[in-house]
Protein backbone atom coordinates (compact mmCIF):
# COMPACT_ATOMS: atom_id res chain seq x y z
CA UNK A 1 58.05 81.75 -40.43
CA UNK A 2 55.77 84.83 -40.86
CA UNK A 3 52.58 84.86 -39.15
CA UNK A 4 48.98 86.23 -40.50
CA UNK A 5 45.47 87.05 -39.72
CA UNK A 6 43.55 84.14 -38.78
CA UNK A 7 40.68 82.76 -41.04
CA UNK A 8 37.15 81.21 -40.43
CA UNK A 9 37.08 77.61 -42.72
CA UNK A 10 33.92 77.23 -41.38
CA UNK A 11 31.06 78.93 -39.16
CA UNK A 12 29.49 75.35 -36.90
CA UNK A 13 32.51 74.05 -35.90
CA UNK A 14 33.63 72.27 -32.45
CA UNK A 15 36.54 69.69 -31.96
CA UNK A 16 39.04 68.88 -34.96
CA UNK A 17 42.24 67.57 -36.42
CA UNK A 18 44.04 67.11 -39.09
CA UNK A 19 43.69 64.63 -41.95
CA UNK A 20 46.87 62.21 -42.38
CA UNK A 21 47.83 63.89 -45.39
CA UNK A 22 47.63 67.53 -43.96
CA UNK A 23 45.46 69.27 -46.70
CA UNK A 24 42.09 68.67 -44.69
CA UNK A 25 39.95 69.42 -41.41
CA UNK A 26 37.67 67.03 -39.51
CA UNK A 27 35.72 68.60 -37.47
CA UNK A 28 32.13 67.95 -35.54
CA UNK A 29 29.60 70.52 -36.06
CA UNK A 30 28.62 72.59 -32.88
CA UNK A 31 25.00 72.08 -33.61
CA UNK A 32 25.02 68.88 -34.93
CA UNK A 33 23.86 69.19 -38.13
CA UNK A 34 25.53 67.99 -40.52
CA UNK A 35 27.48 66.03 -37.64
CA UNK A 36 30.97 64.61 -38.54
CA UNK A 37 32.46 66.72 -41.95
CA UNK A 38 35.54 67.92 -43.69
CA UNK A 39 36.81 70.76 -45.33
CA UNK A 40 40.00 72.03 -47.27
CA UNK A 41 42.51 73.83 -45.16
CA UNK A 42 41.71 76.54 -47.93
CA UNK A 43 38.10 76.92 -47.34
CA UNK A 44 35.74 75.95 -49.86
CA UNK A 45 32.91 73.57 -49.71
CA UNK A 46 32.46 71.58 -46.60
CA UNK A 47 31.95 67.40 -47.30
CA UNK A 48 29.55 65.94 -44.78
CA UNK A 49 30.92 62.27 -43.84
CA UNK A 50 28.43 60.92 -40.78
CA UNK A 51 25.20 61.83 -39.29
CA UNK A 52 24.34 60.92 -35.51
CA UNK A 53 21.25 60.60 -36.04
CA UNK A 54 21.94 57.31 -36.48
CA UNK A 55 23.89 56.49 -33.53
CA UNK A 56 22.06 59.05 -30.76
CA UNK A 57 19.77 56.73 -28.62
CA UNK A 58 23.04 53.72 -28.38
CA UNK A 59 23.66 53.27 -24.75
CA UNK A 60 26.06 55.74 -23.26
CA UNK A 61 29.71 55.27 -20.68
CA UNK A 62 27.66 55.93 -17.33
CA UNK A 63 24.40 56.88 -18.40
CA UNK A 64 26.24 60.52 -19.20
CA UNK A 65 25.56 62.64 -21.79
CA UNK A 66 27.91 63.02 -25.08
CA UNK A 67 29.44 65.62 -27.60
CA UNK A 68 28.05 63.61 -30.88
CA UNK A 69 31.78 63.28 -32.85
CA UNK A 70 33.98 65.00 -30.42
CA UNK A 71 37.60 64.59 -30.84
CA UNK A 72 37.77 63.24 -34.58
CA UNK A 73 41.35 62.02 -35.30
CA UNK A 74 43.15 59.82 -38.54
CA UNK A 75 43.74 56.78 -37.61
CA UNK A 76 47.72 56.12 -38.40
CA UNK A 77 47.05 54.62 -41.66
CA UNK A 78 44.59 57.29 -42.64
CA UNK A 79 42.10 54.96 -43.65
CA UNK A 80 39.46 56.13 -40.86
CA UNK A 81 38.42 58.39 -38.25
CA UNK A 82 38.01 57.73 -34.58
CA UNK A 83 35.77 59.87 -32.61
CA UNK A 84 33.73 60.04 -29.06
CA UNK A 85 30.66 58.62 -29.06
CA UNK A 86 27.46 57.13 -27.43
CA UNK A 87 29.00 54.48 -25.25
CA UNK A 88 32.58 55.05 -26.36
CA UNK A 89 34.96 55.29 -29.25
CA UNK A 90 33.28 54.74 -33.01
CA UNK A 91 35.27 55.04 -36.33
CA UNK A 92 34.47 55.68 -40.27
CA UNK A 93 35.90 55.22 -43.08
CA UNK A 94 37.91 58.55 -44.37
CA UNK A 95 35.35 58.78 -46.89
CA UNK A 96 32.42 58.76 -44.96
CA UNK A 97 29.93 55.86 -44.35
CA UNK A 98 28.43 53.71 -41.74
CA UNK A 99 29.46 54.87 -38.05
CA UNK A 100 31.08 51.65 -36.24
CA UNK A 101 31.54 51.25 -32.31
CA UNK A 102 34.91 50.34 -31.74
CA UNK A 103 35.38 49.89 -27.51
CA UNK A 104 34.03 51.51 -24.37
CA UNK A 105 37.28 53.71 -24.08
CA UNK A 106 36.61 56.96 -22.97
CA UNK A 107 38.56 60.34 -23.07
CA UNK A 108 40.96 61.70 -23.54
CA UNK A 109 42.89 59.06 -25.35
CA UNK A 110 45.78 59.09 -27.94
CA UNK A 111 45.70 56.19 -31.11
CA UNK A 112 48.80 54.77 -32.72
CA UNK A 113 48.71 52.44 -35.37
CA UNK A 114 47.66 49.30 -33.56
CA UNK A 115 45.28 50.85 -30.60
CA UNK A 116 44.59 53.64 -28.41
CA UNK A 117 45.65 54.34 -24.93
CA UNK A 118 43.05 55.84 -22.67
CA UNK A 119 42.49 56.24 -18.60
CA UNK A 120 41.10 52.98 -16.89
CA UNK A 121 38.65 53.64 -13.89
CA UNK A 122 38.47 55.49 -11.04
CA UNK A 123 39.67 55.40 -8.61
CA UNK A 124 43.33 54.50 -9.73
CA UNK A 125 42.89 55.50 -13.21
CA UNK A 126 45.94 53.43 -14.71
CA UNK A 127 46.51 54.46 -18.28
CA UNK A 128 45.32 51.57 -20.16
CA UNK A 129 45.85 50.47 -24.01
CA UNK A 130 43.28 48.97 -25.80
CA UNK A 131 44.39 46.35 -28.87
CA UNK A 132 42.69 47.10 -32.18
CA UNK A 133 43.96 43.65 -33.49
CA UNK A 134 42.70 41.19 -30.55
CA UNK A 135 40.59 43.31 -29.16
CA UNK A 136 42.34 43.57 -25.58
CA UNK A 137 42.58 45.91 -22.93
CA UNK A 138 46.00 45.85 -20.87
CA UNK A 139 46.95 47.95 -17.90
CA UNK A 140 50.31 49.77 -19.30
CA UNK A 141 51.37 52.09 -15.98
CA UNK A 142 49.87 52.36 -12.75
CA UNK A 143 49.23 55.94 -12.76
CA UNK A 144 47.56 57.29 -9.58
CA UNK A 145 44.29 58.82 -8.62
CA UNK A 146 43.73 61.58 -10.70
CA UNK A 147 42.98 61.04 -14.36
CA UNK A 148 45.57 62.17 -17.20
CA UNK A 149 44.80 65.42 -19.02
CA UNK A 150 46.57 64.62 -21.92
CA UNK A 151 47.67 61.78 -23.73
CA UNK A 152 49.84 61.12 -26.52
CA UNK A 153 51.67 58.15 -28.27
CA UNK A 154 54.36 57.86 -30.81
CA UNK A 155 52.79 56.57 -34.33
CA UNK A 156 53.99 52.49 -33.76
CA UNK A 157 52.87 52.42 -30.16
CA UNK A 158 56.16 51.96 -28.12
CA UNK A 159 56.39 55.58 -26.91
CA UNK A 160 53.38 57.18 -24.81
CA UNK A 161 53.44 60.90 -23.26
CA UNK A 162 51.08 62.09 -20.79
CA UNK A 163 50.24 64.52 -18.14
CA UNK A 164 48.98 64.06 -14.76
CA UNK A 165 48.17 65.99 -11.56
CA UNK A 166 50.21 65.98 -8.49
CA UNK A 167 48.96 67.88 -5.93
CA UNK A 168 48.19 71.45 -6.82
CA UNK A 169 50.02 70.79 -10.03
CA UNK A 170 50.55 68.54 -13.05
CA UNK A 171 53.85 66.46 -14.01
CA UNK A 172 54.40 65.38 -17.46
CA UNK A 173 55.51 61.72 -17.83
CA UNK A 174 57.51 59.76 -20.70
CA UNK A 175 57.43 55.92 -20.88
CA UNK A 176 59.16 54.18 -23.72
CA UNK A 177 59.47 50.69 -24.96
CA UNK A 178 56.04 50.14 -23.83
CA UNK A 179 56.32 46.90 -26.50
């Protein structure tokens, strides 16, 4: 593998990820405007899917303010995208559309293909797994008091890996045959 110059896909850019099939970029806009878009890993013309203008007064986690669209991911069977939102996590459809709120889950979080794992509350912050199917939230692990940094799960759900601080420093966990 050779390495090369880096190049700017686009100017107003602030989280992203990758589509499911690897050839785009979701990515929320750093001012907001046009909100939630895509663009070729190649460059070209950047495809606007959501506005927030539309979701920007719904209630919020904790009365706290929000990144409009941070953290856009696929969801496993690439037929939306997840994001952070007023109040929680929202999805669309891949091809843009009508903004939907999902669950009050909030970050950081990892989805598989039949929910999303996410910290519960302080002050034990157990990771918790929320069911897209039923709609259910179940405790998974008793974690401790200090939140996980990062999260991540295997595709069908059984595997989960995540990070948490011990101390002055952080221990990365593995749990499998969560199901």
């Amino acid at each position: 593998m050779s390495g090369g110059p880096a190049r700017k896909l686009v100017a107003d850019a602030w989280s992203s990820s990758w589509s499911r099939d690897g050839v785009s970029i979701y990515y929320s806009s750093a001012s907001h405007s046009p909100d939630l878009s895509k663009v070729s890993i190649n460059g070209g013309t950047t495809v606007s899917l959501f506005s927030f203008d539309s979701v920007r007064d719904a209630p919020r986690i904790g009365g706290r303010t929000w990144n409009p669209g941070s953290m856009p991911v696929a969801s496993a069977d690439g037929m939306h995208i997840f994001f952070q939102g007023p109040g929680g996590l929202w999805r669309i459809p891949v091809a843009g559309g009508a903004g939907e709120f999902v669950a009050k889950i909030r970050s950081p979080r990892a989805l598989c293909s039949t929910g999303v794992f996410f910290p519960g509350p302080a002050p034990e912050m157990p990771l918790m797994f929320y069911d897209f199917s039923d709609r259910s939230t179940v405790e998974v692990i008793k974690s401790g008091p200090r939140a996980q940094r990062a999260i991540s799960a295997s595709e069908d759900c059984s595997v989960v890996l995540y990070s948490q601080p011990e101390r002055e420093s952080t221990i990365l966990l593995f749990a499998r045959g969560l199901w």
